[in-house]
Protein backbone atom coordinates (compact mmCIF):
# COMPACT_ATOMS: atom_id res chain seq x y z
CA UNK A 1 0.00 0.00 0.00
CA UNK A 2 1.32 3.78 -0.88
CA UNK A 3 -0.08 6.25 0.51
CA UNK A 4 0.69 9.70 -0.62
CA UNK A 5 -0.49 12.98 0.02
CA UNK A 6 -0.84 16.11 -2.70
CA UNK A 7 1.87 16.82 -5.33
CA UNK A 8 3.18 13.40 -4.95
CA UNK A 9 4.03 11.10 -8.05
CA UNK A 10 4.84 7.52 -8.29
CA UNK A 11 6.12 5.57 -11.27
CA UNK A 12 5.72 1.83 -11.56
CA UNK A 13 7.10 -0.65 -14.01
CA UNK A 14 5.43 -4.23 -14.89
CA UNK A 15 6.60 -6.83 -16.45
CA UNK A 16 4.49 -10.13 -17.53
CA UNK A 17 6.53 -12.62 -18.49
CA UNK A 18 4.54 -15.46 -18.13
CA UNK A 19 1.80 -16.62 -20.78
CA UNK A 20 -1.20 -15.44 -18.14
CA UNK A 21 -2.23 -11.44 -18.55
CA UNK A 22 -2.09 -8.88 -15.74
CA UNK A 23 -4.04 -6.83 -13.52
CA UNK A 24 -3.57 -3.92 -11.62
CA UNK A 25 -6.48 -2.42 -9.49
CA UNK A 26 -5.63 1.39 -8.08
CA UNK A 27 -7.72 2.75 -5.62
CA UNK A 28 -7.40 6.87 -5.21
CA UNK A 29 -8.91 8.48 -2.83
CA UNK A 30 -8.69 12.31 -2.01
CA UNK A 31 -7.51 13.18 1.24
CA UNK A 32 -9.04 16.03 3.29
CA UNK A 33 -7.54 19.49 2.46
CA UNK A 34 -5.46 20.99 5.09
CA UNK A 35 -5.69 17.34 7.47
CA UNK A 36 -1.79 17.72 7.80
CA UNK A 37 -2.15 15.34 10.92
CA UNK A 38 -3.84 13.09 8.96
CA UNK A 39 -6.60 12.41 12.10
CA UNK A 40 -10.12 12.63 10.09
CA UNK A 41 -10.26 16.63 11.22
CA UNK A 42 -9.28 20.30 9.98
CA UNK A 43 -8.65 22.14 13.93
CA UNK A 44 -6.27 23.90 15.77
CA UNK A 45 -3.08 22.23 15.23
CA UNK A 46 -3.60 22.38 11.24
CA UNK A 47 -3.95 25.71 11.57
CA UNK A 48 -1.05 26.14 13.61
CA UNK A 49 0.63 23.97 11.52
CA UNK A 50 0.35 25.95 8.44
CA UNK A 51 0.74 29.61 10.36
CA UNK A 52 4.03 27.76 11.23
CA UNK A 53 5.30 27.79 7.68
CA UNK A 54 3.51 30.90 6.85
CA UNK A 55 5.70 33.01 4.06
CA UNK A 56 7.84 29.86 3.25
CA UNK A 57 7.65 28.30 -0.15
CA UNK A 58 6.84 24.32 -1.59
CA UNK A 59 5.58 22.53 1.31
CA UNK A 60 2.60 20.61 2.23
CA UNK A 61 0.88 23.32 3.56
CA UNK A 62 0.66 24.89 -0.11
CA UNK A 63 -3.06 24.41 -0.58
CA UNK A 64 -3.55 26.67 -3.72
CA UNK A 65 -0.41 25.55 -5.48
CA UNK A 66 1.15 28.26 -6.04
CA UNK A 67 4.36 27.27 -4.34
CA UNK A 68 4.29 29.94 -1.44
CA UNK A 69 2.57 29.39 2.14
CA UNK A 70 0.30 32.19 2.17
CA UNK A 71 -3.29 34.31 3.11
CA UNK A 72 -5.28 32.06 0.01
CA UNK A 73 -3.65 29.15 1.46
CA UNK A 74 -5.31 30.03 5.27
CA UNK A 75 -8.13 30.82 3.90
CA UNK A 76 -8.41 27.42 2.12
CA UNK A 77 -7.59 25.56 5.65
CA UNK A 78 -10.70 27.73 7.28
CA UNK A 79 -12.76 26.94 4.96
CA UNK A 80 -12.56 23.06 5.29
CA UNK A 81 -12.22 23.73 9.52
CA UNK A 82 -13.94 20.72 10.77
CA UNK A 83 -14.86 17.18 10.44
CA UNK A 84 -13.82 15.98 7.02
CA UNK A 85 -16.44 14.55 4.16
């Protein structure tokens, strides 16, 4: 199992060399914006989190993706404050 959180990429090679076909089965699921404890819940140490790497650049806490931690990027985190879907 991989599990991965936003801007992260993974390459996999597969090779069949038997006579029998393959199979691959992928399951994606989108984690919960700004849930950088990963504990089912945006709150108070997400947001402290992020004001923790406020004006820094490339880092998880980049919600908007526009590489610097920023207002749009708090304002992304308040919005999804709570339990997540």
């Amino acid at each position: 199992m991989i599990i991965a959180a936003k801007n992260t990429e993974f390459a996999m090679n597969l090779v069949n060399t038997g006579s029998y076909g393959a199979r691959v089965a992928m399951l994606v699921e989108e984690l919960c914006v700004g849930d950088f404890n990963g504990n089912g819940q945006v709150e108070v140490e997400d947001v402290l989190a992020l004001v923790g790497a406020y004006g820094s650049s490339g880092s998880t806490y980049d919600l908007d993706g526009d590489n610097q931690i920023g207002v749009n990027d708090l304002l992304l985190l308040l919005d999804a404050f709570g339990d997540c879907p």
